[in-house]
N, C-alpha and C. Protein backbone atom coordinates (compact mmCIF):
# COMPACT_ATOMS: atom_id res chain seq x y z
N UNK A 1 -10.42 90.01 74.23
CA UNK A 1 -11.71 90.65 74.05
C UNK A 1 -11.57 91.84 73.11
N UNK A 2 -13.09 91.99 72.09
CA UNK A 2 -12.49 93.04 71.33
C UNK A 2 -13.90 94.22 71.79
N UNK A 3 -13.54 95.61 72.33
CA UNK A 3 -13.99 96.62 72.82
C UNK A 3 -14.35 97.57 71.62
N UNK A 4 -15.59 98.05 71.44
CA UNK A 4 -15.52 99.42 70.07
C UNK A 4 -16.28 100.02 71.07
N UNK A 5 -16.14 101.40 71.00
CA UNK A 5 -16.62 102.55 71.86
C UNK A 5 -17.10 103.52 70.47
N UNK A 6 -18.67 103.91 70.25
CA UNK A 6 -19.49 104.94 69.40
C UNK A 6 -20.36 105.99 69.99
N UNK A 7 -20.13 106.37 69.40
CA UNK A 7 -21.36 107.67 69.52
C UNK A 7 -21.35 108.85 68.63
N UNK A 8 -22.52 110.18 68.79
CA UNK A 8 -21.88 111.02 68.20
C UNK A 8 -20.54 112.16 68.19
N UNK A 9 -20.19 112.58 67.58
CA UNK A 9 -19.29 113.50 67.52
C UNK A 9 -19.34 114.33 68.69
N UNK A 10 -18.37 113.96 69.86
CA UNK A 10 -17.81 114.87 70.77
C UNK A 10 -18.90 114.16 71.93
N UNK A 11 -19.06 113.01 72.17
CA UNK A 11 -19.82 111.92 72.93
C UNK A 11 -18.94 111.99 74.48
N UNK A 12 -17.74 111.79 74.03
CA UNK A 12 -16.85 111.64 75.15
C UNK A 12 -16.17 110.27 74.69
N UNK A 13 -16.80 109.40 73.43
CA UNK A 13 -16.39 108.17 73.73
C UNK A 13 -14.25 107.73 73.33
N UNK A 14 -14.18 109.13 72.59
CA UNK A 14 -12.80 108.75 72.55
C UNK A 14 -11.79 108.98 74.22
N UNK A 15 -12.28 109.84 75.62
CA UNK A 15 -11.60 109.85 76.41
C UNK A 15 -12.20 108.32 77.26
N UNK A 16 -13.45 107.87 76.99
CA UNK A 16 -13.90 106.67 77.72
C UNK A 16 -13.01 105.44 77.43
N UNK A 17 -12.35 105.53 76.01
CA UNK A 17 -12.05 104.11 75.44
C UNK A 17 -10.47 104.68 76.26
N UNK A 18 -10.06 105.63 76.35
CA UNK A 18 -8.65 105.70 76.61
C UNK A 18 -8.54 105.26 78.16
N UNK A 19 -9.49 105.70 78.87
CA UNK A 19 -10.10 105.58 80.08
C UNK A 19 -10.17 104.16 80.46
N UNK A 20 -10.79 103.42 79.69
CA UNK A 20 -10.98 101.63 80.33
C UNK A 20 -9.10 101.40 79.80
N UNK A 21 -8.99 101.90 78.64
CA UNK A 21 -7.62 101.15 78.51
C UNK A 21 -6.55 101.20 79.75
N UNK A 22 -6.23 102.57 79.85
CA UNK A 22 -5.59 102.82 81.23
C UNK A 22 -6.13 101.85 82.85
N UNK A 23 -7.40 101.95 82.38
CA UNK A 23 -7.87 100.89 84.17
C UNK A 23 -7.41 99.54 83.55
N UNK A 24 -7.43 98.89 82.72
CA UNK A 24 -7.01 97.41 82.12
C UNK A 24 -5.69 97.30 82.16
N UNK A 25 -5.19 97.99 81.96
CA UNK A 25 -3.65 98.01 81.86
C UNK A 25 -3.13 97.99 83.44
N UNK A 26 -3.92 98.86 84.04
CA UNK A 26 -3.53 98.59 85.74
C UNK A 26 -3.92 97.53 86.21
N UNK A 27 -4.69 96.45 85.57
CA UNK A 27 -5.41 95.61 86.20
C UNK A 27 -4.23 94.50 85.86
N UNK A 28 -3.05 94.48 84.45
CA UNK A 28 -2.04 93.68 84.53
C UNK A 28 -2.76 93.43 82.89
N UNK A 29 -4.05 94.18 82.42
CA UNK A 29 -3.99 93.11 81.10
C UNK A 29 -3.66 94.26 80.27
N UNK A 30 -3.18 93.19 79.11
CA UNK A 30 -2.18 94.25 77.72
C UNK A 30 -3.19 94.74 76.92
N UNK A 31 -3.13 95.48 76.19
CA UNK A 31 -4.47 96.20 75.52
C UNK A 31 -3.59 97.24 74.68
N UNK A 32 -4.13 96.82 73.25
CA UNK A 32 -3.97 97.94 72.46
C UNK A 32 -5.44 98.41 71.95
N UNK A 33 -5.08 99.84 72.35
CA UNK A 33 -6.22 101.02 72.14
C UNK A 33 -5.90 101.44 70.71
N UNK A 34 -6.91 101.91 70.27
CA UNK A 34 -6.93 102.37 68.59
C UNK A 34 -8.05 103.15 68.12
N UNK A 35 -8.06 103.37 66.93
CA UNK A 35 -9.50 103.94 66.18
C UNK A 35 -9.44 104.17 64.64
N UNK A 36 -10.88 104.37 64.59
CA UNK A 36 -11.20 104.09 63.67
C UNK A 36 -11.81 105.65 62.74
N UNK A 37 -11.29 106.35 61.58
CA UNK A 37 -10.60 105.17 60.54
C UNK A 37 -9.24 105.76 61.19
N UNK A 38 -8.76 104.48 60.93
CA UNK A 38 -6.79 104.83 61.22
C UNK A 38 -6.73 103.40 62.10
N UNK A 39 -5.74 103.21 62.88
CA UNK A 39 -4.97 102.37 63.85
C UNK A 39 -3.78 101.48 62.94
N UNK A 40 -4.16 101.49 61.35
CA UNK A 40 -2.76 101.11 60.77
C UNK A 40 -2.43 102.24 59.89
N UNK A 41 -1.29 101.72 59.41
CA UNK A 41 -0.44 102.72 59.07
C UNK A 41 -1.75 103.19 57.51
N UNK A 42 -1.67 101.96 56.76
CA UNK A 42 -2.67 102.67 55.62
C UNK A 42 -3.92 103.35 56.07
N UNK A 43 -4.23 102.95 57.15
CA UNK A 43 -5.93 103.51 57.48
C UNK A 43 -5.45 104.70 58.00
N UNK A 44 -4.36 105.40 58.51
CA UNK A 44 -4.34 106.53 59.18
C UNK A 44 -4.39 107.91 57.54
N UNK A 45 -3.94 106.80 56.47
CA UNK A 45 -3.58 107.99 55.25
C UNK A 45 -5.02 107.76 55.04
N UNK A 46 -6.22 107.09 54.85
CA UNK A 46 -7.20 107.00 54.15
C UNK A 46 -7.89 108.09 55.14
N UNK A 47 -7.77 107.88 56.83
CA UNK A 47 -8.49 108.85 57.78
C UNK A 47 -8.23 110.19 57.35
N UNK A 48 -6.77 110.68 56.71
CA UNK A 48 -7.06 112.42 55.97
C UNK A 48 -8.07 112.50 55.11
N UNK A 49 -8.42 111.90 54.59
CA UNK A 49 -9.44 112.07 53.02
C UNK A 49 -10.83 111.93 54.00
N UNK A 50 -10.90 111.29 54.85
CA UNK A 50 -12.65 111.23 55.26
C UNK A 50 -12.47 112.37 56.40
N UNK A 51 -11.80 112.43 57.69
CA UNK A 51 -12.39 113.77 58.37
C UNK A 51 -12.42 115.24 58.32
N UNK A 52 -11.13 115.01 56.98
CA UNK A 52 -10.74 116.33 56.85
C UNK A 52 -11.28 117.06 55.33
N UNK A 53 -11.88 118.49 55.71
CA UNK A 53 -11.90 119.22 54.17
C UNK A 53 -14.07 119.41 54.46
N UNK A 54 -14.72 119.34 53.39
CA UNK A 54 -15.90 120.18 53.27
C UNK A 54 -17.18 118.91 53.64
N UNK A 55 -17.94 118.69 54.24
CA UNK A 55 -18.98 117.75 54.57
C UNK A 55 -19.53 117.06 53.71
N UNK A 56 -19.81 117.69 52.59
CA UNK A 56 -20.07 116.79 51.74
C UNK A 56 -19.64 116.32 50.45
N UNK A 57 -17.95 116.36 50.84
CA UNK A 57 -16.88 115.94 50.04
C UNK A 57 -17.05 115.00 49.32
N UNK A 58 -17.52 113.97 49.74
CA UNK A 58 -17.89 112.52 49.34
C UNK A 58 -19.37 112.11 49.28
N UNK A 59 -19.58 111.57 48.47
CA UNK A 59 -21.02 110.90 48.36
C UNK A 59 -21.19 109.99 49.28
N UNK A 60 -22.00 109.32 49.99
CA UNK A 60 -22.36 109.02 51.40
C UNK A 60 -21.58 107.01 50.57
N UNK A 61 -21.59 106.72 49.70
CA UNK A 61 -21.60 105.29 48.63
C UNK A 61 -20.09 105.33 48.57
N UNK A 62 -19.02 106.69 48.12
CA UNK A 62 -17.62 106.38 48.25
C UNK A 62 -17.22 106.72 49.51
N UNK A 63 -17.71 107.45 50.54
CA UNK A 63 -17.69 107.41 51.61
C UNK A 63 -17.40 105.90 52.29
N UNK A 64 -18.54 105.46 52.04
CA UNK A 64 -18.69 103.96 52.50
C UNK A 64 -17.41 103.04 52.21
N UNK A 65 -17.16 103.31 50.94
CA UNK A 65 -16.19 102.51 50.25
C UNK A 65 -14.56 102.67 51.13
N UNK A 66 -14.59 103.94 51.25
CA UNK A 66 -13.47 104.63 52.23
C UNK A 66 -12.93 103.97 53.08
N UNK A 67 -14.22 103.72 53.93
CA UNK A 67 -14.44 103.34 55.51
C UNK A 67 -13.75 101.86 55.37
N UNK A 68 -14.46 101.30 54.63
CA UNK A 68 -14.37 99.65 54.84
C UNK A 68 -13.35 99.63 54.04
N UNK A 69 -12.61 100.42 53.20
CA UNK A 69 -10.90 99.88 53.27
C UNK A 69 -9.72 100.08 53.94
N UNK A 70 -10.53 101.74 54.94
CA UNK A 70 -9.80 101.67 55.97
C UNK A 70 -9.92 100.25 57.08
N UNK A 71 -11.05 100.59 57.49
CA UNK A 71 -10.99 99.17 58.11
C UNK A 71 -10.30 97.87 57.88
N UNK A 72 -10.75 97.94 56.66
CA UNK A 72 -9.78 96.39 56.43
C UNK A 72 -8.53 96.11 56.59
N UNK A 73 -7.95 97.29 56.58
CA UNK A 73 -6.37 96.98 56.65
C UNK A 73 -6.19 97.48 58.47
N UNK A 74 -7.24 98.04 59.18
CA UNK A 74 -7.09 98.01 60.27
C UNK A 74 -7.10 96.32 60.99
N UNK A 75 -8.02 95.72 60.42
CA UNK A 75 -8.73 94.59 60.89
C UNK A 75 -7.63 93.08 60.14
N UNK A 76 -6.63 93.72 59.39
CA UNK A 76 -5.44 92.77 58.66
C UNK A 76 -4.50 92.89 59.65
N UNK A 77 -3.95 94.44 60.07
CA UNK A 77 -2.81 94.59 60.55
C UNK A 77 -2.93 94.81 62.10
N UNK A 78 -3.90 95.31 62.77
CA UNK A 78 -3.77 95.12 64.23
C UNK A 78 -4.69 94.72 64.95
N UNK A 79 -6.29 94.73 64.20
CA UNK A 79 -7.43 93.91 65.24
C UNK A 79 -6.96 92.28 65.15
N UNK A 80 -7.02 91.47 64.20
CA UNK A 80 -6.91 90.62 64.45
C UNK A 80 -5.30 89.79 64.89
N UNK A 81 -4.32 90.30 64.42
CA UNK A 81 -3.25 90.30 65.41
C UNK A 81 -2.65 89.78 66.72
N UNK A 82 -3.42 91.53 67.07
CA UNK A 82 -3.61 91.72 68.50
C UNK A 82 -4.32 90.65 69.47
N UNK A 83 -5.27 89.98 68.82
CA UNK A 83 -6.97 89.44 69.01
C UNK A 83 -5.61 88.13 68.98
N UNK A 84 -5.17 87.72 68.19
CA UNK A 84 -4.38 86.36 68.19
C UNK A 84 -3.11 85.94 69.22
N UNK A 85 -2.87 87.47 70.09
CA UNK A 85 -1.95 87.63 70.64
C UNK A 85 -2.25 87.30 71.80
N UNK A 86 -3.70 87.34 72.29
CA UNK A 86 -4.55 86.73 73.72
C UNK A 86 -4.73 88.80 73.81
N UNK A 87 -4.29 89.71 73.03
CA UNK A 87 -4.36 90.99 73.85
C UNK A 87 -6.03 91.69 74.14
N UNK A 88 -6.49 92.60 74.28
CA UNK A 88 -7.70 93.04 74.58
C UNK A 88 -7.60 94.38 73.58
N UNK A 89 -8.13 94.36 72.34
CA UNK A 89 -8.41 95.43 71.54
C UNK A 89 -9.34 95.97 72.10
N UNK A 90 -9.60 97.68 72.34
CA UNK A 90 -10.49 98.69 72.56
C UNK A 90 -10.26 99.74 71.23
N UNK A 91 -11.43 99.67 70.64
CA UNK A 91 -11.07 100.86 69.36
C UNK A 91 -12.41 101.76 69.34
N UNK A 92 -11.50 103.06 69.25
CA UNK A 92 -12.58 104.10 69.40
C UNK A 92 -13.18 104.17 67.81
N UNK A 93 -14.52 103.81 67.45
CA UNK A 93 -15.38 103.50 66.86
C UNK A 93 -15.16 102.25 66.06
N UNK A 94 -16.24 101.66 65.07
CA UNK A 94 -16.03 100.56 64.40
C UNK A 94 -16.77 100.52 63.44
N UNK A 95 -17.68 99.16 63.19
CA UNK A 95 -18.46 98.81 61.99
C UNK A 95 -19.77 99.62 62.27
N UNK A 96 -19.69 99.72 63.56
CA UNK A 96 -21.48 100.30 63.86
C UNK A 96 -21.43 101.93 63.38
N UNK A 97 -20.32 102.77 63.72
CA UNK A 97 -20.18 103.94 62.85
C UNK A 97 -20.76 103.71 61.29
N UNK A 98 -20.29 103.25 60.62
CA UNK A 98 -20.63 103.25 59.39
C UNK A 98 -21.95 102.68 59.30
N UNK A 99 -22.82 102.01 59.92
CA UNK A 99 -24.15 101.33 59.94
C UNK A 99 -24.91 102.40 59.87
N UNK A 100 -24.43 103.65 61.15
CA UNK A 100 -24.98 104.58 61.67
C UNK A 100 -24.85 105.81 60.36
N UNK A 101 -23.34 106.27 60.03
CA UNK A 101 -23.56 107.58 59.26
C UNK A 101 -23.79 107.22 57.79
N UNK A 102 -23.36 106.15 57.16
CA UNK A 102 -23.70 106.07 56.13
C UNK A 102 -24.51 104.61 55.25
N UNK A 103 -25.07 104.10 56.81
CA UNK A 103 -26.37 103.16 56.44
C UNK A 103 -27.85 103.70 56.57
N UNK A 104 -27.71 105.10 57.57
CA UNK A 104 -28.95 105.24 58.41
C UNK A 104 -28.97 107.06 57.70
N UNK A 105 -27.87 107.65 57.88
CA UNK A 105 -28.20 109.15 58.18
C UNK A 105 -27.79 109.59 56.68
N UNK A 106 -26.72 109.70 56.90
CA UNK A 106 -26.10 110.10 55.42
C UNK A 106 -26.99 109.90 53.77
N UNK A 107 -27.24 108.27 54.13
CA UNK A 107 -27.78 107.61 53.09
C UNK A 107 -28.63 106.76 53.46
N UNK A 108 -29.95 106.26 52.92
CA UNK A 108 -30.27 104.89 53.43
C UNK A 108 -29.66 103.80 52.88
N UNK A 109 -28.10 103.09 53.12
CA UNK A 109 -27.60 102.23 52.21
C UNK A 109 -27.10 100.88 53.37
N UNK A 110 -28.27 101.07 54.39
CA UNK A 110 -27.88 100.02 55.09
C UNK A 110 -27.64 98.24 54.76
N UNK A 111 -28.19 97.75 53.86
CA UNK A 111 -28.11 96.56 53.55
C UNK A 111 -26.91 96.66 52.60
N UNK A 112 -26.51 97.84 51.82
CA UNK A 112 -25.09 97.86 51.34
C UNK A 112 -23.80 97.86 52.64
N UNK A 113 -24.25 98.23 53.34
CA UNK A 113 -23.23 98.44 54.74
C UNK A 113 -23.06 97.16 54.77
N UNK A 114 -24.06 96.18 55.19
CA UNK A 114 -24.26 94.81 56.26
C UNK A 114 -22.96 94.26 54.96
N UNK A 115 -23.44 94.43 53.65
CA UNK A 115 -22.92 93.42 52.59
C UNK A 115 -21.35 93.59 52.72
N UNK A 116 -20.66 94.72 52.83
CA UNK A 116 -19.67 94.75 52.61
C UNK A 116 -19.01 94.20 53.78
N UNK A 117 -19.84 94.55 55.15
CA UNK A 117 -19.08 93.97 56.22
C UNK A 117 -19.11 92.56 56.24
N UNK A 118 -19.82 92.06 55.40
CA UNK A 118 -19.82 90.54 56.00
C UNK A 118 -18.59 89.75 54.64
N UNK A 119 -18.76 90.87 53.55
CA UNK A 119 -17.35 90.20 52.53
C UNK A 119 -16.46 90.63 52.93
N UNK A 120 -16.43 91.45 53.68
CA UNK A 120 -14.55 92.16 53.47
C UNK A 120 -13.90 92.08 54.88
N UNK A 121 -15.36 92.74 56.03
CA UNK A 121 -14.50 92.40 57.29
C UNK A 121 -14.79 91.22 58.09
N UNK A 122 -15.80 90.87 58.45
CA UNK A 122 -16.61 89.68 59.54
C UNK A 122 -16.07 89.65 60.19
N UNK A 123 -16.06 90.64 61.03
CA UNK A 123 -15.41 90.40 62.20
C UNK A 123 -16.49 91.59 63.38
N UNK A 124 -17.06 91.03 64.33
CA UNK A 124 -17.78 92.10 65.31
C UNK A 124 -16.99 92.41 66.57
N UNK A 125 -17.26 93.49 67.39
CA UNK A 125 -16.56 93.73 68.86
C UNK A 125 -17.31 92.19 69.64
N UNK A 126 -16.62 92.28 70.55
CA UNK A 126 -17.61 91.21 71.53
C UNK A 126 -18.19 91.91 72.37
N UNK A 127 -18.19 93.37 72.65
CA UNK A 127 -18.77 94.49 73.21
C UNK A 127 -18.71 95.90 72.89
N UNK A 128 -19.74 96.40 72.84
CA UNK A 128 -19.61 97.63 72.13
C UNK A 128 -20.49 98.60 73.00
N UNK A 129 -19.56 99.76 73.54
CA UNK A 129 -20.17 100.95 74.26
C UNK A 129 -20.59 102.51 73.83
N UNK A 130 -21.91 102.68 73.86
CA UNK A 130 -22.57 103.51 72.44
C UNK A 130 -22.80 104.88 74.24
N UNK A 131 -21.92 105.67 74.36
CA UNK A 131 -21.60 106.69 74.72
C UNK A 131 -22.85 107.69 74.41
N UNK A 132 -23.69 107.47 75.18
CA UNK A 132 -25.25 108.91 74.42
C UNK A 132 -25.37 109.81 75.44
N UNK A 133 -24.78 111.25 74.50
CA UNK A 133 -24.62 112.25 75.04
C UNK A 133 -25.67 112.81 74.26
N UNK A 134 -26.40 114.38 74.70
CA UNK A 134 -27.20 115.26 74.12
C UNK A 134 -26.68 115.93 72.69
N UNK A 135 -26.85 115.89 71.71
CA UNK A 135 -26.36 116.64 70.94
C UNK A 135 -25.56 117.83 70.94
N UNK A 136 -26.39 119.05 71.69
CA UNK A 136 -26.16 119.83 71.63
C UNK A 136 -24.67 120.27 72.64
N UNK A 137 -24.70 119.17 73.38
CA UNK A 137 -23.68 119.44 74.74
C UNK A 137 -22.90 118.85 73.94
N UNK A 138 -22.21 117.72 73.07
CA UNK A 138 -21.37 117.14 72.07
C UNK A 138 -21.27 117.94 70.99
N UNK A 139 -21.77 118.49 70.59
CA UNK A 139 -21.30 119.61 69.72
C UNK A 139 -20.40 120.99 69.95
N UNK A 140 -20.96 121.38 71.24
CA UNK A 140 -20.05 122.27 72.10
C UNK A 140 -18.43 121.71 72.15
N UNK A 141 -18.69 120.63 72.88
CA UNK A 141 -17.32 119.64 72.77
C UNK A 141 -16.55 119.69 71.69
N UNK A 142 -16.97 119.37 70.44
CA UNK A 142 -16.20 119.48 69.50
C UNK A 142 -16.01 121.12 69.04
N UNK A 143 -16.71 121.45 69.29
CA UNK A 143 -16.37 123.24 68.74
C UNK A 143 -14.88 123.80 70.09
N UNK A 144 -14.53 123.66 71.23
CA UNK A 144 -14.04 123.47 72.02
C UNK A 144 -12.73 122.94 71.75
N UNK A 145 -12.21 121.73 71.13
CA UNK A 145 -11.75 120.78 70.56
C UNK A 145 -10.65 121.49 69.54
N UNK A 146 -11.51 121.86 68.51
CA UNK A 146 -11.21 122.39 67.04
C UNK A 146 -10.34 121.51 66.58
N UNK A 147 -9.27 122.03 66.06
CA UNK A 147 -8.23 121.33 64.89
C UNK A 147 -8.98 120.97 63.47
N UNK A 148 -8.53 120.43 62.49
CA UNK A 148 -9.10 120.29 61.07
C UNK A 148 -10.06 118.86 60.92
N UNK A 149 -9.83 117.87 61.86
CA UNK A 149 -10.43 117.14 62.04
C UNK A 149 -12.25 116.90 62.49
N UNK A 150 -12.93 118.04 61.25
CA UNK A 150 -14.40 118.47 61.94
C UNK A 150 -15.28 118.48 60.74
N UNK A 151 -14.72 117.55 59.67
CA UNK A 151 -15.99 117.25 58.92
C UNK A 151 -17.46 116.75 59.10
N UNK A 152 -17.26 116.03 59.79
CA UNK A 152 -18.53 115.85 60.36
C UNK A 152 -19.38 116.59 61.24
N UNK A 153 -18.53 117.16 61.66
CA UNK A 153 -19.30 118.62 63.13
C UNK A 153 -19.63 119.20 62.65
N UNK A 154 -19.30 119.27 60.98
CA UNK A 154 -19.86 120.97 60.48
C UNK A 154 -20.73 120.49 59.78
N UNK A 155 -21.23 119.53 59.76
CA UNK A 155 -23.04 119.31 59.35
C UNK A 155 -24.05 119.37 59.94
N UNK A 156 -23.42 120.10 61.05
CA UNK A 156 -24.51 121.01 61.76
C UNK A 156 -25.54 120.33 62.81
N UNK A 157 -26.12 120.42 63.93
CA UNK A 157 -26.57 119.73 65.02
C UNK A 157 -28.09 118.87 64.27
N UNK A 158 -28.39 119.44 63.52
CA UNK A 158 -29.73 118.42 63.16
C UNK A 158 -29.16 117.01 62.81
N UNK A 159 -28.15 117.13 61.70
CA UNK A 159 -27.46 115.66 61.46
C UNK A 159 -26.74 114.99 62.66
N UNK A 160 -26.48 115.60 64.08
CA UNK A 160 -25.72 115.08 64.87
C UNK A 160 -27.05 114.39 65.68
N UNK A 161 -28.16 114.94 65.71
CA UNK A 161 -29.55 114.45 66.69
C UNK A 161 -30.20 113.18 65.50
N UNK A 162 -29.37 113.36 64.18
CA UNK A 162 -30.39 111.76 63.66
C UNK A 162 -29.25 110.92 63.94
N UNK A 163 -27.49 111.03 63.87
CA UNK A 163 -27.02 109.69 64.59
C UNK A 163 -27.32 109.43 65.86
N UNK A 164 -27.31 110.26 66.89
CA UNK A 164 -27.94 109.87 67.86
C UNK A 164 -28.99 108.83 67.79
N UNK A 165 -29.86 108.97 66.82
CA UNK A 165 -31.47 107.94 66.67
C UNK A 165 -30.87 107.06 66.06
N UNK A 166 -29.93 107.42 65.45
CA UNK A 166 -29.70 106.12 65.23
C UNK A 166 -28.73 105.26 65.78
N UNK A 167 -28.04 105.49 66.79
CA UNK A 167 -27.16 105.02 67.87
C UNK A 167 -28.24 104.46 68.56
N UNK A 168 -29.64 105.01 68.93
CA UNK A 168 -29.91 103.99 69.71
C UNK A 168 -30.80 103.20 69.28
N UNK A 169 -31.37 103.45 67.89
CA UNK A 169 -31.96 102.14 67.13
C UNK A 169 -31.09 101.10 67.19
N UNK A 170 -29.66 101.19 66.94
CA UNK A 170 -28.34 100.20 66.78
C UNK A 170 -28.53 99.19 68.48
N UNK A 171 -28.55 99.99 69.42
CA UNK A 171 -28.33 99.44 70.92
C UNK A 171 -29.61 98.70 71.12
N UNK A 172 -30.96 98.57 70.78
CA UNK A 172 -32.02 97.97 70.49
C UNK A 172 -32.09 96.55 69.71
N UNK A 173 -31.53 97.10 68.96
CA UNK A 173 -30.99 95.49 67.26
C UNK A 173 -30.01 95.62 68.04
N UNK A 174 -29.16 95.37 68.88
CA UNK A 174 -27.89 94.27 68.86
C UNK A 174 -28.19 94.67 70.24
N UNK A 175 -29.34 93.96 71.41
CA UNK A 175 -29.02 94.03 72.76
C UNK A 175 -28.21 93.08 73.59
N UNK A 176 -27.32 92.24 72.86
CA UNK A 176 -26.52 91.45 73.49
C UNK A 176 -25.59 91.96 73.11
N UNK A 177 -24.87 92.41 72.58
CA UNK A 177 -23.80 93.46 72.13
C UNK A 177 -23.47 94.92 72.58
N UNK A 178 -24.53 95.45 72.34
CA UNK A 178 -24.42 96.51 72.84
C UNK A 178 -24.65 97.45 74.26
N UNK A 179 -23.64 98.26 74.33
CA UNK A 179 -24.71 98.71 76.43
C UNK A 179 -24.47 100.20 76.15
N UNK A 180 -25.92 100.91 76.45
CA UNK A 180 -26.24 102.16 75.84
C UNK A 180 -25.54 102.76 77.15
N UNK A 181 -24.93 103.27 77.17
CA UNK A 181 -23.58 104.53 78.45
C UNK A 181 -24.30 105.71 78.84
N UNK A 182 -25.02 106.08 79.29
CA UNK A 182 -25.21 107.47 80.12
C UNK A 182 -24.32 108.42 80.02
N UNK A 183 -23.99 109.33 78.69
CA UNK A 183 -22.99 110.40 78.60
C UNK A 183 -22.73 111.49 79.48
N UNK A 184 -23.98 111.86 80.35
CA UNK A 184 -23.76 113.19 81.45
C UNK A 184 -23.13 112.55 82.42
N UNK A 185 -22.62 113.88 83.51
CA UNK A 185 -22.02 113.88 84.42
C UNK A 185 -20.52 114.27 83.99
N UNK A 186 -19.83 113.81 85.24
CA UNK A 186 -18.24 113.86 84.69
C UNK A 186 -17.67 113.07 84.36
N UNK A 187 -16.60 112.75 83.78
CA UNK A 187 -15.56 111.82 83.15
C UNK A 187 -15.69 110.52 84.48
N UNK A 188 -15.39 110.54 85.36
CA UNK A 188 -15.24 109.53 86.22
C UNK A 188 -16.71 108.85 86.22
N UNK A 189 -17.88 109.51 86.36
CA UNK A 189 -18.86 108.86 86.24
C UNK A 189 -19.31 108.21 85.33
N UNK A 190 -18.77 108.69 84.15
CA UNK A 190 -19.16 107.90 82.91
C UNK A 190 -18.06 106.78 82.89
N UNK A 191 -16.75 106.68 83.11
CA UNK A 191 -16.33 105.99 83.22
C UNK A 191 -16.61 104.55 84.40
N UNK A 192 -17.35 104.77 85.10
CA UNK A 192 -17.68 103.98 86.08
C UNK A 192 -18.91 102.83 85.72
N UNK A 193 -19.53 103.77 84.92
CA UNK A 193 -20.99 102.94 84.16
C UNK A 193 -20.02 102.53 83.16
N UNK A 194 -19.27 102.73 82.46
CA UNK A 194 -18.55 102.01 81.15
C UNK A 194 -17.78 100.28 82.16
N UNK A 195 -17.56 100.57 83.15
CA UNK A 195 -16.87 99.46 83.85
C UNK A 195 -17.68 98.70 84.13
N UNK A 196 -19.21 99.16 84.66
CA UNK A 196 -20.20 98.63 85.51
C UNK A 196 -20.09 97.25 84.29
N UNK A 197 -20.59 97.79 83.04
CA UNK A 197 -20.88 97.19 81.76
C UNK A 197 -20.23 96.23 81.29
N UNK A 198 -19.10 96.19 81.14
CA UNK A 198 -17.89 95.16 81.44
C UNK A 198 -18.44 93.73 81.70
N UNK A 199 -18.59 92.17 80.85
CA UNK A 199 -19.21 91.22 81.22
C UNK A 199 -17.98 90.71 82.57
């Protein structure tokens, strides 16, 4: 099974995906956890150039371009792999990130998004958990957080409340795919609705 966990910046969804991995792994099944951009070795060098340095480093179009070559060599060297190995991929974000920041918010270049994903990667989660937290409480999170990894945080909470809209326009268009997560409460509770969800 292949797992992508989204939302916005400081959602919770990177401790959720680590979270099911650890309960799967107790359950006896193998699972490699990952994310996105990075989980191979080339996508982890392409991930310095996109999170790190000034917000609007990149034009929302080489941005794009970024993404989906990180991906691809994620989706060469360990999604599908793994996926061939019988294992259970969980990767903290995926194709729907990029639908979201630089089909919907960033840019309107969504039908450029769909195009590239369907030449370069074609490949979807078979479930995908869209983590919706309040903006403003996910932004805290990441300010909290710090390290250099905060290009995106520093575009400031208005741009973090339109991925949100558009996280859940995404969970609407793909309701067999997607299961919108209840971000409040504590870690265990959110983790519990992430299990509930689980086909």
């Amino acid at each position: 099974m292949f797992i992508s966990f989204e939302g916005i910046d400081g959602s919770g969804k990177s401790t959720q995906a680590r979270r099911l991995a650890d309960t799967l792994r107790s359950r006896g099944v193998t699972v490699s956890l990952t994310r996105e951009p990075g989980g191979s070795e080339g996508a982890e060098q392409i991930r310095k150039l996109l999170v790190e340095g000034r917000g609007e480093r990149w034009s929302p179009e080489t941005e794009l371009l970024l993404f989906t070559a990180a991906r691809r060599d994620h989706v060469e060297r360990l999604i599908r792999p793994a996926l061939a190995r019988g294992e259970t991929v969980i990767s903290d974000r995926f194709a729907d990130s990029s639908r979201v920041y630089q089909g919907l918010v960033r840019a309107e270049n969504r039908q450029l998004v769909e195009d590239l994903h369907r030449l370069v990667i074609g490949i979807e989660p078979d479930l995908t958990c869209i983590i919706d937290t309040d903006p403003a409480t996910a932004r805290g999170r990441g300010a909290e957080r710090g390290g250099t990894e905060d290009r995106f945080e520093s575009l400031g909470l208005e741009f973090q409340k339109r991925l949100r809209a558009g996280f859940l326009a995404l969970a609407q268009e793909f309701p067999d795919r997607i299961r919108l997560i209840d971000g409040s409460g504590s870690q265990d509770e959110v983790a519990a609705r992430v299990l509930a969800a689980l086909p």
